[in-house]
Each structure stands twice: as C-alpha cells, then as structure tokens.
Protein backbone atom coordinates (compact mmCIF):
# COMPACT_ATOMS: atom_id res chain seq x y z
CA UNK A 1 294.60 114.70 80.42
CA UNK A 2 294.59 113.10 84.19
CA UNK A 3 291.43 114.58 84.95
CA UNK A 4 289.84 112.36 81.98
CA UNK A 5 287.91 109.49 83.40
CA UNK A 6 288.65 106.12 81.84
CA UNK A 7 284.88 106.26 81.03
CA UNK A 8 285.09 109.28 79.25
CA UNK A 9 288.60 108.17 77.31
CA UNK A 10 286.95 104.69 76.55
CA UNK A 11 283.93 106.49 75.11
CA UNK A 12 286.07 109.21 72.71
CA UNK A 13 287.96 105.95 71.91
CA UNK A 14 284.92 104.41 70.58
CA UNK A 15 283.33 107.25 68.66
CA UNK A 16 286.94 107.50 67.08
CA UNK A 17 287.58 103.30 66.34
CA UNK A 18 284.53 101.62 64.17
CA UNK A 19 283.08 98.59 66.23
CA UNK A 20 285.98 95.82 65.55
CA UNK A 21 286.36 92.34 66.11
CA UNK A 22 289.97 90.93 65.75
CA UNK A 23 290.70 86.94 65.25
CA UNK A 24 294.20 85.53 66.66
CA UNK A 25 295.44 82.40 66.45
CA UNK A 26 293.70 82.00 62.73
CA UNK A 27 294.88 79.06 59.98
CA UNK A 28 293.38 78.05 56.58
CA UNK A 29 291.65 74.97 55.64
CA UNK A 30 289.11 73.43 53.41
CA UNK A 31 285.50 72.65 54.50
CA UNK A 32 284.65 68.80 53.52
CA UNK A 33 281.41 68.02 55.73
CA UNK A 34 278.92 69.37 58.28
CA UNK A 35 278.48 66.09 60.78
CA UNK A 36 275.80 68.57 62.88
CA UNK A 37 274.84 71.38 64.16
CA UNK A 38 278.01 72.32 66.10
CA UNK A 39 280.63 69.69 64.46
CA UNK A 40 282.24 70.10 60.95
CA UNK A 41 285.08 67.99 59.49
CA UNK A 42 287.33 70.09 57.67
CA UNK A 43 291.10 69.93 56.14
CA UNK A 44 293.88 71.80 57.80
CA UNK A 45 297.46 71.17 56.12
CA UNK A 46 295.69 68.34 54.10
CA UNK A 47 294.56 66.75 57.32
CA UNK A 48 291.45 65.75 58.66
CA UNK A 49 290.02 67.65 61.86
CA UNK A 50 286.70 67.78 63.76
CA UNK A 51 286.40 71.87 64.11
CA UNK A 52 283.13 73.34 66.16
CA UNK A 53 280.79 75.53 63.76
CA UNK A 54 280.25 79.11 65.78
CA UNK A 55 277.05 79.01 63.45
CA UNK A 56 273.87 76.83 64.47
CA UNK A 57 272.16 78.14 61.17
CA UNK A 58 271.82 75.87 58.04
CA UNK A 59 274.76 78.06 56.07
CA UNK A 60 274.13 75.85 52.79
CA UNK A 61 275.39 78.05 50.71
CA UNK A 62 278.35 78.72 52.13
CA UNK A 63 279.68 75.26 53.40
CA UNK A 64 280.05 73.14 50.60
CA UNK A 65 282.90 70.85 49.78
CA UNK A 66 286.41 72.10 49.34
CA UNK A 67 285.32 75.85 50.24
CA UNK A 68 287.95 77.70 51.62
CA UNK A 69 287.35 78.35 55.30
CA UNK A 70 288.66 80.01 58.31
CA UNK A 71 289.62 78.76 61.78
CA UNK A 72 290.39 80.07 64.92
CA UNK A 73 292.52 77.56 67.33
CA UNK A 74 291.43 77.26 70.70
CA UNK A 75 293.30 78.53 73.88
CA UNK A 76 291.50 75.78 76.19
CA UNK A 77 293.10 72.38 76.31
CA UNK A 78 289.79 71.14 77.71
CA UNK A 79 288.12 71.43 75.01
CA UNK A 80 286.68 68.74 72.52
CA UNK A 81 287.59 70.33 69.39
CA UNK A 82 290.35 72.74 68.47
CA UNK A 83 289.22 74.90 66.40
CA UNK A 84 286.04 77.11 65.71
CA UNK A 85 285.24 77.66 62.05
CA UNK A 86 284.61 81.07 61.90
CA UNK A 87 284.42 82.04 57.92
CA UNK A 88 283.68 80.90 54.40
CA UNK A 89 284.61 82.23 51.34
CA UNK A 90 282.12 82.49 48.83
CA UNK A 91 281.22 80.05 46.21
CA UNK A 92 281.06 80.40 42.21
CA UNK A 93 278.04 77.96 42.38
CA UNK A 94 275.47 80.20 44.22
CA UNK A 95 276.96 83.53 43.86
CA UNK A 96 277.82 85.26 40.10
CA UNK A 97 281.01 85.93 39.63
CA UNK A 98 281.39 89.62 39.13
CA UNK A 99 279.44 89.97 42.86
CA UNK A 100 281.84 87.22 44.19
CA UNK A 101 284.46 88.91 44.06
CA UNK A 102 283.56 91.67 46.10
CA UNK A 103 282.00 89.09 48.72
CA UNK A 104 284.65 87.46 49.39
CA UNK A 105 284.91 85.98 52.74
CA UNK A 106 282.02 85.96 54.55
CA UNK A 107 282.48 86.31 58.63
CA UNK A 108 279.64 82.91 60.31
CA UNK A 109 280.41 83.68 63.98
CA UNK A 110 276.97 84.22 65.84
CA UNK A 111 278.66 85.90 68.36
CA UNK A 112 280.37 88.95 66.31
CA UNK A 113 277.05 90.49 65.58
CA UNK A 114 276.06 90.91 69.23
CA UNK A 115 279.72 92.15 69.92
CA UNK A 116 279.67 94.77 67.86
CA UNK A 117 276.89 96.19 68.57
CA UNK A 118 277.58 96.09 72.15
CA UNK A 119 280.95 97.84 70.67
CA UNK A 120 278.65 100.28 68.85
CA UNK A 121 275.88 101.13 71.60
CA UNK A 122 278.77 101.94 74.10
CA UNK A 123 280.40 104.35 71.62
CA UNK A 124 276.74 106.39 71.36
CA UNK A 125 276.38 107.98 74.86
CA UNK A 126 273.78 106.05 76.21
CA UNK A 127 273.74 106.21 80.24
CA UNK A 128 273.12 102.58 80.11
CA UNK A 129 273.13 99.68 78.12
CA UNK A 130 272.20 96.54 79.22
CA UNK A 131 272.29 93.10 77.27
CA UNK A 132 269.64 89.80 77.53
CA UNK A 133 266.61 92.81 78.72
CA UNK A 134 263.58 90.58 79.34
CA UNK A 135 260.68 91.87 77.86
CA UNK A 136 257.15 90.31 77.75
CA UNK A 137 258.34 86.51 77.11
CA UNK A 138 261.24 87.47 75.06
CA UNK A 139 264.80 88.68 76.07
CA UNK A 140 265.83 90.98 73.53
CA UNK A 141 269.75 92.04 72.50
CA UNK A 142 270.02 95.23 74.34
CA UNK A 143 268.30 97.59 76.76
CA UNK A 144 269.36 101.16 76.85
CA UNK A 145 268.60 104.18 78.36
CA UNK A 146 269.06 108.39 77.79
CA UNK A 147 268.14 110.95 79.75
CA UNK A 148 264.90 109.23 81.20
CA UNK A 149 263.95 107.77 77.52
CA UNK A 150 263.98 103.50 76.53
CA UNK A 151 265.24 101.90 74.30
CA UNK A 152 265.21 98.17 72.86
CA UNK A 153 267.68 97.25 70.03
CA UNK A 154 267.56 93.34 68.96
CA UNK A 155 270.34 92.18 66.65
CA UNK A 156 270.44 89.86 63.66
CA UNK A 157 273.34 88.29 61.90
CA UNK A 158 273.16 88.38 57.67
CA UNK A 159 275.14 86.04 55.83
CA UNK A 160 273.52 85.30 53.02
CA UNK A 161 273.40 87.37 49.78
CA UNK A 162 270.90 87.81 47.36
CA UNK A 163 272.67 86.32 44.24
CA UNK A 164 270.32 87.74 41.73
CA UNK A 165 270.65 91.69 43.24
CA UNK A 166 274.19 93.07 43.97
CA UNK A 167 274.41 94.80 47.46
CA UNK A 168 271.40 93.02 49.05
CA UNK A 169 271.51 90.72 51.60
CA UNK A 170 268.24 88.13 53.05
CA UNK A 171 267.19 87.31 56.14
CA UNK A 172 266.69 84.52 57.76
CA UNK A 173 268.59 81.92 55.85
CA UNK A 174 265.81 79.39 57.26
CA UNK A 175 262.58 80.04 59.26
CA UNK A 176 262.96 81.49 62.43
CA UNK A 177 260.12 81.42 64.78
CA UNK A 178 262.59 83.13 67.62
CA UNK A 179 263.13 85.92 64.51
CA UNK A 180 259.41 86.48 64.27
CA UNK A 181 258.16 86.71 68.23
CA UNK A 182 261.02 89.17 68.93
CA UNK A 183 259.38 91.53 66.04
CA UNK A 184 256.23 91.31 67.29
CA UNK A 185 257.41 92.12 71.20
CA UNK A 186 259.35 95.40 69.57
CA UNK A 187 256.45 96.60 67.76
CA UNK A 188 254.28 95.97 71.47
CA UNK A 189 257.14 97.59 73.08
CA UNK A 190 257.33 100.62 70.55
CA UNK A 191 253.25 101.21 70.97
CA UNK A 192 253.99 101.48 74.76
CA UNK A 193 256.54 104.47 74.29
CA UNK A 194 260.07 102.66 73.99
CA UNK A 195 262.78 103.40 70.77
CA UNK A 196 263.15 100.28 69.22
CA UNK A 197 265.24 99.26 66.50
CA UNK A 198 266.13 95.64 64.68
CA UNK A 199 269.80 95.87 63.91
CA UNK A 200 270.93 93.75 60.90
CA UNK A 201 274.47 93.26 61.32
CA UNK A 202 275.75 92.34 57.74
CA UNK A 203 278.74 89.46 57.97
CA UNK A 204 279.86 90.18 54.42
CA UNK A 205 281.59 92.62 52.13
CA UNK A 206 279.69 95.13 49.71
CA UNK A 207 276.40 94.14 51.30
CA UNK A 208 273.94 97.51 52.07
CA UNK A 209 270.70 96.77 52.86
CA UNK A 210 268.76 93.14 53.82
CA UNK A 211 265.78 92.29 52.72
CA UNK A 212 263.30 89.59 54.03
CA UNK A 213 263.85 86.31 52.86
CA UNK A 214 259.75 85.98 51.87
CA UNK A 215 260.62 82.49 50.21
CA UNK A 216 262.06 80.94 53.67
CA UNK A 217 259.43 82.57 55.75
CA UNK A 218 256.78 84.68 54.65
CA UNK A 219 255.62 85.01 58.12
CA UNK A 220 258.98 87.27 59.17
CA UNK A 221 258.58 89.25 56.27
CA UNK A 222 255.08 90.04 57.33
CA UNK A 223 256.29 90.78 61.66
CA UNK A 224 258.94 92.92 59.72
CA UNK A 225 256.36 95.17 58.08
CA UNK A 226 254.13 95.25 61.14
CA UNK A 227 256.87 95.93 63.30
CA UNK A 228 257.69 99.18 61.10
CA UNK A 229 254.63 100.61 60.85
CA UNK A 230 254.41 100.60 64.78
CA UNK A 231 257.35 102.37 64.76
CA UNK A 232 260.56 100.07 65.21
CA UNK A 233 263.01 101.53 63.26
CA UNK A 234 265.39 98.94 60.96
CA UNK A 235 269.15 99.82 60.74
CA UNK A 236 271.88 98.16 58.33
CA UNK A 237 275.39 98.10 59.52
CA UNK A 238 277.73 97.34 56.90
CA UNK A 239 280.99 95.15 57.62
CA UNK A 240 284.56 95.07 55.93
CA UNK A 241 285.18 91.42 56.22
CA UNK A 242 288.95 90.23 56.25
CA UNK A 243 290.59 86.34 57.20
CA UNK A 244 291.33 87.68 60.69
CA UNK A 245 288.66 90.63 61.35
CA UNK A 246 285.34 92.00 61.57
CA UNK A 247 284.58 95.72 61.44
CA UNK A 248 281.40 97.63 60.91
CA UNK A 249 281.89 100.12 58.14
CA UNK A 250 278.75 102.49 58.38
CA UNK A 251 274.68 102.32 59.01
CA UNK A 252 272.27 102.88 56.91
C-alpha cells in the first residue's frame, strides 16, 4: 500500500525477519597463532596471513592451532590487514563430542551482538531507541522509550560453552570489571523507575541459557544476582550460527 510509511513497512519487516547478520566476501582458513589482541596469523590456501581478530577477549578455547576459522576480506585497500577473523569452529579438546557437534561454528565478532539487538529493539515498537545512553559513569547499549516509560537494555556477547552441561553457555570468558559496573548502574537505574534488562546474545548453536562464569569472576556473578533482585530483568537470545551468518533464533 502507498499510504504505508517506510517506517511502518520497515517495522512489519522486522517483526516478520529474525534479527540477521549476513557475511560477504567470506573464505576458509586455519588459525595458527594469536600475535595480540587485534592481530592473528592464520592459513588461507596454505598461506600465511596477518588477519585482524573482531574479538579483544582471550577466546582460548576457541583459537587453538589448526582450528578451522572464518574470514571476512576487507573492502578497504587502506587497510593493514585483509581480513577480519570472524568465527571458530569448535574444538574436540575442550568441548565433548556429542555437544560439538551441535556447536559447531561459533560466530567471535563483538560487533554482531550489538547489531542485532539494535535489529531486534527496532522490530518491538519502541518510539525510540537510542544506542551509547550515558548513564551515571557508564554508557550502556541502548536507551529506549514507550509511551512516556524508560528503558535501559545493555548487551553481552557469549561464546563460550559450558563443556560439562549441554545447552549452557558462561559469561565472561575472563574478568570483566566493565561487565560488573554496568550491572550495578542497571540495578541503580531500575530502583529509580527505568525497565532494564542485560541481554546475553548467545554466538553459538544449541546454546539456551548463560550462566555466570563464578570461576573467572565471582564478583559478576554476585552484580548479576544483585542486579536481579532490584529488578533488571536477564534475557537469552538464542543464535543459528552458519560460515556466512548470524541470526537470533528466539528469547528466553
């Protein structure tokens, strides 16, 4: 219909399409080192190449030698790498190997998370949503509002399974003091009358619930509790994880 605005198309669109990130441009290749932070060397075509790691977290059990990886190859000729690693596929050495199977690949871009849940929010009605909100010294994910009511959503990124407990997924995969001050803001912010909610977007297959890593940090596991007894509300959205896409399958 004409008379549709594009808002209003865009937004049946969304309810209608789960949250989706699609990869172009994607080859194979074999992880061999982590140099840093940002810098991995990895085999493409049995060749050596410096690919940047859209990851900053420790990933240990993911990137370990000759693991099959993903890459995505870079559109800018500018930059100094070519290609961003982008997933792993799991590992017989830290995962059992009925539950590997169903793992898989799992999706290490610390950008998809926040994308789909930008995806997501937009697809729910809100009359605005608003990423980086600062609140008290933090800036957390997303800001929304509806009909006069706030709302704070902050986003987290799983990819590490619990090997010992199909279907369950930890958080953080190392201590996060970020993790833990953005728990304890939510909680503030839900005593002072705003909806909050700490999204767990999980980057793996058959993964439906997270749990907090108590043996990384004890101390998030503890905000976590806090923060939902004042109210914050914790959502799981399950992913299907492919070579070339991200999609979130449901909440729970």
């Amino acid at each position: 219909d004409a008379l549709v605005s594009f808002a209003e198309r865009w937004d049946i669109y969304m309810v209608k399409q789960k949250p989706k990130i699609i990869y172009e441009n994607t080859v194979p290749g074999n992880f061999v080192r982590r140099i840093n932070r940002f810098t991995a060397e990895v085999l493409i075509d049995g060749k050596p190449e410096m690919v940047h790691v859209k990851n900053t977290g420790r990933l240990q059990e993911l990137l370990v030698p000759d693991a099959k990886v993903t890459l995505q190859k870079t559109l800018n000729p500018n930059r100094k790498t070519a290609y961003d690693l982008i997933l792993s596929e799991t590992d017989a050495s830290c995962v059992i190997s009925v539950y590997k199977s169903e793992l898989k690949w799992v999706n290490i871009d610390s950008l998809a998370p926040n994308a789909l849940m930008k995806q997501q929010l937009i697809s729910m009605n809100y009359d605005l949503v608003k990423p980086e909100y600062t609140y008290g010294d933090s800036r957390i994910d997303f800001y929304m509002e509806r009909n006069g009511e706030k709302f704070l959503t902050e986003v987290k990124g799983c990819t590490l399974a619990d090997d010992l407990h199909p279907g369950t997924g930890l958080f953080p995969d190392a201590p996060t003091e970020r993790g833990v001050k953005h728990l304890h803001e939510l909680a503030k912010a839900a005593k002072e009358g705003y909806h909050c909610a700490i999204a767990f977007v999980i980057q793996m297959n058959g993964i439906y619930r997270v749990l907090p890593n108590e043996e990384k940090q004890p101390e998030f596991k503890e905000a976590l509790v806090n923060a939902a007894k004042a109210g914050v509300q914790v959502a799981f959205y399950r992913c299907e994880v492919e070579t070339d896409s991200i999609k979130i399958a449901g909440v729970s």
